[in-house]
Every structure is written in C-alpha cells, then in structure tokens.
N, C-alpha and C. Protein backbone atom coordinates (compact mmCIF):
# COMPACT_ATOMS: atom_id res chain seq x y z
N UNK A 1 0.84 -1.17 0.00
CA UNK A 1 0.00 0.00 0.00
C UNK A 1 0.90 1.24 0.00
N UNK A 2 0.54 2.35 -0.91
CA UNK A 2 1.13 3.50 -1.01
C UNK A 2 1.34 4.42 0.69
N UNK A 3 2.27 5.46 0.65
CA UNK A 3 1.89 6.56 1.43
C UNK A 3 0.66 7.31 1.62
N UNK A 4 0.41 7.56 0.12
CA UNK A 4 -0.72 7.90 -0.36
C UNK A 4 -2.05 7.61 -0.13
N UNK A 5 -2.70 6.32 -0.21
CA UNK A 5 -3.35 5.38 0.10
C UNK A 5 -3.73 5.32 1.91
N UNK A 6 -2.68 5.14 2.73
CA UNK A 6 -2.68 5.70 4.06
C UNK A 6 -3.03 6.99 4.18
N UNK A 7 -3.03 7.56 3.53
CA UNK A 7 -3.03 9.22 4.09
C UNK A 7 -4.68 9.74 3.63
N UNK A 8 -4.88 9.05 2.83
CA UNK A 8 -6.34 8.72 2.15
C UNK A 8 -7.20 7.84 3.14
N UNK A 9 -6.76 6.86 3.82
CA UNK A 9 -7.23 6.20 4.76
C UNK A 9 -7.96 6.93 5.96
N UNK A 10 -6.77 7.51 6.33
CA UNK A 10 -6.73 8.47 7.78
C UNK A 10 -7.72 10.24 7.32
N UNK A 11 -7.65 10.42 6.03
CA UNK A 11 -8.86 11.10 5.66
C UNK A 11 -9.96 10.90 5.35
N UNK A 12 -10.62 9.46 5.04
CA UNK A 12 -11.79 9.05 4.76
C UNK A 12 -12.30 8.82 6.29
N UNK A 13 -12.04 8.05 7.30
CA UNK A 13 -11.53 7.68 8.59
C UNK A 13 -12.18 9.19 9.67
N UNK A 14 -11.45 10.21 9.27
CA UNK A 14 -12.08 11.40 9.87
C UNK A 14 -13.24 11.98 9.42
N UNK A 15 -13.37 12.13 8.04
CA UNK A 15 -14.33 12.23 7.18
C UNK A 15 -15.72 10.74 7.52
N UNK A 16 -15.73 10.10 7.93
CA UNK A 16 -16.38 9.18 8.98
C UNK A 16 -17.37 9.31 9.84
N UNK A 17 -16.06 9.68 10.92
CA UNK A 17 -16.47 10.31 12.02
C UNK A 17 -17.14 11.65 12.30
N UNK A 18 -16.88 12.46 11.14
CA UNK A 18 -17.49 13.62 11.32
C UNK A 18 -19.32 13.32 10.59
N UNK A 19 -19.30 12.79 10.39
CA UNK A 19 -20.66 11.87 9.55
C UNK A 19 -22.01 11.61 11.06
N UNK A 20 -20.81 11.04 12.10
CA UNK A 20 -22.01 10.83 13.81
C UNK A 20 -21.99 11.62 13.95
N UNK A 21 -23.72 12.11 14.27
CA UNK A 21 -24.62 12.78 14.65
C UNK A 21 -24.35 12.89 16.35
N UNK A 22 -24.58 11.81 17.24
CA UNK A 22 -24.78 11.75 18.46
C UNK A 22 -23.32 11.87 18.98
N UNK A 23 -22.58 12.00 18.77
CA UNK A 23 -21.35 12.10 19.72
C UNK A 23 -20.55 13.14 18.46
N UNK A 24 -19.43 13.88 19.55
CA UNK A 24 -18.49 14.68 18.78
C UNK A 24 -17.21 14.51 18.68
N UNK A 25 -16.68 13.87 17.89
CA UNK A 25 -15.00 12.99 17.27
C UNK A 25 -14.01 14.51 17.39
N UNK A 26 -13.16 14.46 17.90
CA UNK A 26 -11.92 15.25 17.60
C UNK A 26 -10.52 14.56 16.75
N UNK A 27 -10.34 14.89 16.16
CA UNK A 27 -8.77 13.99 15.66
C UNK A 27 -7.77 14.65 16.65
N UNK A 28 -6.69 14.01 17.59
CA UNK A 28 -5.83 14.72 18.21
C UNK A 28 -4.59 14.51 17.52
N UNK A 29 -4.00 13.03 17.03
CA UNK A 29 -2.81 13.27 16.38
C UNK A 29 -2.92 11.55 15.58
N UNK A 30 -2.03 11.62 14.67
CA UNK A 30 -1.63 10.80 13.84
C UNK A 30 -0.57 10.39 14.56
N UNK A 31 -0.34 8.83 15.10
CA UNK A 31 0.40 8.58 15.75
C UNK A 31 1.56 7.26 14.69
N UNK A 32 3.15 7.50 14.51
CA UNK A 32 3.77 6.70 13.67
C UNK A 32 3.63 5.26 14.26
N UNK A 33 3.55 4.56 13.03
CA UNK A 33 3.75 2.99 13.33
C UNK A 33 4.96 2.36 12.81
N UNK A 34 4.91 1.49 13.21
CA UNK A 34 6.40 0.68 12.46
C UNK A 34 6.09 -0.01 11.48
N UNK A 35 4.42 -0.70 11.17
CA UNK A 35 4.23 -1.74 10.51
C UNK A 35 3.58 -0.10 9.17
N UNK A 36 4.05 -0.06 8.08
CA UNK A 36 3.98 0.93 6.81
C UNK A 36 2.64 0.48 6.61
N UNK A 37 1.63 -0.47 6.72
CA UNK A 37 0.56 -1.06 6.07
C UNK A 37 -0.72 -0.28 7.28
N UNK A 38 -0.44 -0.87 8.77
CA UNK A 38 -1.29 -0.02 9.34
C UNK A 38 -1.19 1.47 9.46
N UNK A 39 -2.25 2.08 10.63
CA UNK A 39 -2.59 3.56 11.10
C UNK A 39 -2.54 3.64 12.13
N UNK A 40 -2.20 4.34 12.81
CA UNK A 40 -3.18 5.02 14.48
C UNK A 40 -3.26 6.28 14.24
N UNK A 41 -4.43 6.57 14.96
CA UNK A 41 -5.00 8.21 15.24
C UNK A 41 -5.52 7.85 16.35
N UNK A 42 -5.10 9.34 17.38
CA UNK A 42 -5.69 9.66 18.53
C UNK A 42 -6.70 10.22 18.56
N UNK A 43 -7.81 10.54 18.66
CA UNK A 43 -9.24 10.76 19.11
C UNK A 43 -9.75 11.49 20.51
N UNK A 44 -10.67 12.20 20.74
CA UNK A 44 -11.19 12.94 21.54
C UNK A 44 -12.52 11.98 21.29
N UNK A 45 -13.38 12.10 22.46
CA UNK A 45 -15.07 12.15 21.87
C UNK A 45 -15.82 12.97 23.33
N UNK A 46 -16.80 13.13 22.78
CA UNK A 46 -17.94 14.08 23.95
C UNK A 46 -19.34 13.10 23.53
N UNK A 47 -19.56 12.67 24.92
CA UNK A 47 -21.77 12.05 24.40
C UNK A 47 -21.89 12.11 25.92
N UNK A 48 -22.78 12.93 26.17
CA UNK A 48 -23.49 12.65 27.49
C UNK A 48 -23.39 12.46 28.49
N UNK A 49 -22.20 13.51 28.66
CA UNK A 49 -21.71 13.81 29.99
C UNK A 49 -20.33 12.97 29.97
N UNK A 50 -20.14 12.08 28.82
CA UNK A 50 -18.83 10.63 28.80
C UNK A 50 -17.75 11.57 27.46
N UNK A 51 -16.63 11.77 27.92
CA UNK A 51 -15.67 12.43 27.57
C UNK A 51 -14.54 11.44 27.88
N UNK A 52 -13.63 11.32 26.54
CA UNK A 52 -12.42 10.64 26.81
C UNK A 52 -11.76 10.85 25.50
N UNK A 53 -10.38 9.65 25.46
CA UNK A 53 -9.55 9.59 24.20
C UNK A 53 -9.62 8.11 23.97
N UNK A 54 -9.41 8.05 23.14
CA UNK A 54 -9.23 6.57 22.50
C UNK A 54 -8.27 6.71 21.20
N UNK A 55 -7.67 5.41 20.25
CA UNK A 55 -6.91 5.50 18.99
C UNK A 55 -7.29 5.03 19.02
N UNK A 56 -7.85 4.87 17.27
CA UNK A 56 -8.44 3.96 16.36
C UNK A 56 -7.18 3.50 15.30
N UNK A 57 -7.24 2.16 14.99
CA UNK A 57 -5.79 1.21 14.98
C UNK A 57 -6.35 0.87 13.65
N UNK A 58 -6.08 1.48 12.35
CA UNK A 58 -7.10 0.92 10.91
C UNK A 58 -5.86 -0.43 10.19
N UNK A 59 -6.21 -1.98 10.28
CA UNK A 59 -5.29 -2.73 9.91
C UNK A 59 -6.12 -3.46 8.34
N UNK A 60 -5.04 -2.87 7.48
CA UNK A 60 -5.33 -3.83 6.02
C UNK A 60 -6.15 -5.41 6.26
N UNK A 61 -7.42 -5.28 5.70
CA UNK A 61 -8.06 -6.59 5.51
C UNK A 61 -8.29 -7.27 4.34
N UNK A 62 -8.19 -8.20 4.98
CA UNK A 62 -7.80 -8.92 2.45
C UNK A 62 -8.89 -9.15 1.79
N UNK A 63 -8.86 -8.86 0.93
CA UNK A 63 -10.06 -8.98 0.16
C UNK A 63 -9.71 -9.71 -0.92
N UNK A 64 -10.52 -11.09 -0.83
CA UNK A 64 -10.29 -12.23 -1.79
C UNK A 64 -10.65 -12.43 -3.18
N UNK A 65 -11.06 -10.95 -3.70
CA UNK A 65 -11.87 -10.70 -5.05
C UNK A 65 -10.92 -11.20 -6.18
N UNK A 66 -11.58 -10.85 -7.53
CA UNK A 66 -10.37 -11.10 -8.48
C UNK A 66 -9.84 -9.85 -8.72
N UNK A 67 -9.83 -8.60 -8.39
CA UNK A 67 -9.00 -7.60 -8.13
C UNK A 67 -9.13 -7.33 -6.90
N UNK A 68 -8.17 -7.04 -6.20
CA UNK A 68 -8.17 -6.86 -4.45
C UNK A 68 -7.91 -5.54 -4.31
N UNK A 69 -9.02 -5.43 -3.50
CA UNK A 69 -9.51 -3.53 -3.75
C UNK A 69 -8.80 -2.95 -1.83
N UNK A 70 -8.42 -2.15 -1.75
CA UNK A 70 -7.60 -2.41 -0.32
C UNK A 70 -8.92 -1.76 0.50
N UNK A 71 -8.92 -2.55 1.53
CA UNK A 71 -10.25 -2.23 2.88
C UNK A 71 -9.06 -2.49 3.76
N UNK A 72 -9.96 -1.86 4.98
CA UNK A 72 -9.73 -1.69 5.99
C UNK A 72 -10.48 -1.70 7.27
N UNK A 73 -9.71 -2.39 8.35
CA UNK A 73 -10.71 -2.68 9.35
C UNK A 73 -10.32 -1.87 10.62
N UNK A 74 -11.10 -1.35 11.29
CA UNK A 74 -10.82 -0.18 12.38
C UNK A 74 -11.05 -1.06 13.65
N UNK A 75 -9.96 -0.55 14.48
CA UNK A 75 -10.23 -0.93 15.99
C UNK A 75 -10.25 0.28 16.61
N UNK A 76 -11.01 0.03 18.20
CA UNK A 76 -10.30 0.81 19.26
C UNK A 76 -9.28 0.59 20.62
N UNK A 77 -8.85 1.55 20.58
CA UNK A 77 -7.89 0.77 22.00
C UNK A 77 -8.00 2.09 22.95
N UNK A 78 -8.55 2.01 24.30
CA UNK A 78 -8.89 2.86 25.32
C UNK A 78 -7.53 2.49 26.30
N UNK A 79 -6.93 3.79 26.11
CA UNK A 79 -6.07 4.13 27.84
C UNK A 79 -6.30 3.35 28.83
N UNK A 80 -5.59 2.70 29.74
CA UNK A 80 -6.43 2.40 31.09
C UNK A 80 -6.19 3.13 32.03
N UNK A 81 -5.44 4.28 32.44
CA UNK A 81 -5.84 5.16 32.59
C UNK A 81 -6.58 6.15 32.77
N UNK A 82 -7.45 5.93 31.79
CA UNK A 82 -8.10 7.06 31.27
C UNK A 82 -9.23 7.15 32.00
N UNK A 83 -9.98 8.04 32.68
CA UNK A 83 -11.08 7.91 32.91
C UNK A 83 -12.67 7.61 32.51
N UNK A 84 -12.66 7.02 31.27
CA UNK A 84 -13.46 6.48 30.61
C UNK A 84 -13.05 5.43 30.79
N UNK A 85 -12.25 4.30 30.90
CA UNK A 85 -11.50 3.28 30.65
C UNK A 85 -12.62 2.12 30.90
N UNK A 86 -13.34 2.29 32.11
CA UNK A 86 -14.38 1.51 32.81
C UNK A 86 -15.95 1.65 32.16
N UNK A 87 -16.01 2.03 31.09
CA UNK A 87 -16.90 2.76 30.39
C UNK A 87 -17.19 2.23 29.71
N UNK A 88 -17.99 0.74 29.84
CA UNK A 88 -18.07 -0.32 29.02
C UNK A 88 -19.27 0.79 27.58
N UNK A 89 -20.15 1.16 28.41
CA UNK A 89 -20.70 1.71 27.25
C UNK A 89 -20.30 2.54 26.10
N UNK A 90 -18.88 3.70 26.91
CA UNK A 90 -18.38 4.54 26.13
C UNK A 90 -17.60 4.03 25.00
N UNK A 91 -17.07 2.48 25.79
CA UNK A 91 -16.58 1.78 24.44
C UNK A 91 -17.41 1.21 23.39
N UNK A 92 -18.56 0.52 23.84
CA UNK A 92 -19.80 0.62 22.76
C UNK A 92 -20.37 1.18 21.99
N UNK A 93 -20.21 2.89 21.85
CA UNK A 93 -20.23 3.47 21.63
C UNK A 93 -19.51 3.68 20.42
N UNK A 94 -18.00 3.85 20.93
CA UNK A 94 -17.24 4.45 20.19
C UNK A 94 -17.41 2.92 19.04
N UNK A 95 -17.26 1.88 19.39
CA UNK A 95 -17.27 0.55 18.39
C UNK A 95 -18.00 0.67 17.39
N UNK A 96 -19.27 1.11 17.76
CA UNK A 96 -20.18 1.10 16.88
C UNK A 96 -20.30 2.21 15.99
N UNK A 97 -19.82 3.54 16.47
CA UNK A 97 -19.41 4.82 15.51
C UNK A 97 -18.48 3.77 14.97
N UNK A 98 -17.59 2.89 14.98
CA UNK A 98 -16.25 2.46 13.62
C UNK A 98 -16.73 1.88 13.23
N UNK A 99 -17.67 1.01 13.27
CA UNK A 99 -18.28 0.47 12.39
C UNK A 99 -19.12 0.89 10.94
N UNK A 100 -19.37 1.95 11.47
CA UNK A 100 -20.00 3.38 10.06
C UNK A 100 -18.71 3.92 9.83
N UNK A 101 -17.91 3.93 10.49
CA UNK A 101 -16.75 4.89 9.80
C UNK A 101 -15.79 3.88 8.98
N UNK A 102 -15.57 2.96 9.41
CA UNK A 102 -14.97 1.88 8.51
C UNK A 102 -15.75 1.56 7.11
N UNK A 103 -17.70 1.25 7.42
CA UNK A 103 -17.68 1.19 5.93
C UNK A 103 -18.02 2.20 5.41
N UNK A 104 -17.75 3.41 5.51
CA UNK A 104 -17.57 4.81 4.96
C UNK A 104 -16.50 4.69 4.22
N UNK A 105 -15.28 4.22 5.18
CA UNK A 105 -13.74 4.41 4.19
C UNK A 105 -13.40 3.03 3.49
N UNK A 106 -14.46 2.24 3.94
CA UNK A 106 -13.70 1.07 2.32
C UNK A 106 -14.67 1.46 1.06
N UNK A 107 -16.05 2.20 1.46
CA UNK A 107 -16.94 2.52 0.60
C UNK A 107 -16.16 3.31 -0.66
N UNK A 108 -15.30 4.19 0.00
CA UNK A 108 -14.53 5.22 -0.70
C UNK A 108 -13.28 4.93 -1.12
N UNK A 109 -12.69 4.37 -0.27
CA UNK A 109 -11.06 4.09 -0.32
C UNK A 109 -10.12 3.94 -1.71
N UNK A 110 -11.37 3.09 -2.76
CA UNK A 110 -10.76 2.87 -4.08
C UNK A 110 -11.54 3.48 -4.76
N UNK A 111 -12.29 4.52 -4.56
CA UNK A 111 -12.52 5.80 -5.61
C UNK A 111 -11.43 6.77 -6.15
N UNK A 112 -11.60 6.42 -7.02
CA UNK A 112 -10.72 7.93 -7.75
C UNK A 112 -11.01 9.11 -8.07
C-alpha cells in the first residue's frame, strides 16, 4: 500500500467520524507505526456527559476478489488510565461509531 493510500485512509476515517450525529469525534494526532501497512489516530469524543480519548488502529483486511480492492478494518484501544476506561458503554459506543466509519472508508477508499 502507497503513502498515499494511508493518508487517504486516515482522511476518509475522519471524514467518517465527522458523519455521527450523536457524539463529537476530535482527531488529536496521527500517531507513527512501524508496521507501513497499518494507522493510528488519537481521538477525543464528547456524548453525554462521557468524555475521553481513544486510537483507532485501521489494519489492512484482504479482500479475496479477483482484483483486491484495499479495505480496511478499524479498531479501538482505550487508555487504562483514562477515565473512561471503565466505560463499558463509552466503548460501545465508540465501536459502533467504527463500524459506520470503517464502511464509509472502504466505501470510498478505491474511488478515484
């Protein structure tokens, strides 16, 4: 996968998130990886009094077509720390916002 392609990722990805209605996504930083294929981004969110950070971890998923179109599958990973951490819902939450934001960015990903 290109530079390019990543950087397209991590903009469809925000472009996503800004899509939920019920909660409010901040991007805080693009965090480097070692593996060139994945992402991390740091995250803000606000819903209902539940405020925290989380990174969303976007790792190449294969697609077994006869042209293999590149997708991507989003995780989250919560601080433990953090004071949300115990926030089983806040993580439900946020899961289920990646779940629209993921197929937002494979929806797009191989548009030109």
């Amino acid at each position: 996968m290109t530079a390019d392609k990543k950087q397209q990722a991590i903009k469809l990805l925000k472009q996503g998130l800004e899509t939920i209605q019920d909660r409010a996504y901040t991007e805080i930083a693009e965090i480097p990886t070692e593996n060139q294929e994945d992402f991390q981004v740091k995250y803000s969110f606000v819903h209902d009094g539940l405020e925290g950070i989380f990174t969303v971890v976007g790792k190449p998923a294969s697609d077994e077509g006869e042209e293999p179109a590149i997708r991507f599958t989003l995780l989250s990973e919560f601080a433990a720390d953090s004071l949300h951490y115990e926030s089983a819902m806040a993580k439900k939450q946020v899961d289920h916002d990646l779940i629209s934001a993921e197929s937002y960015l494979n929806e797009h990903i191989n548009q030109d």
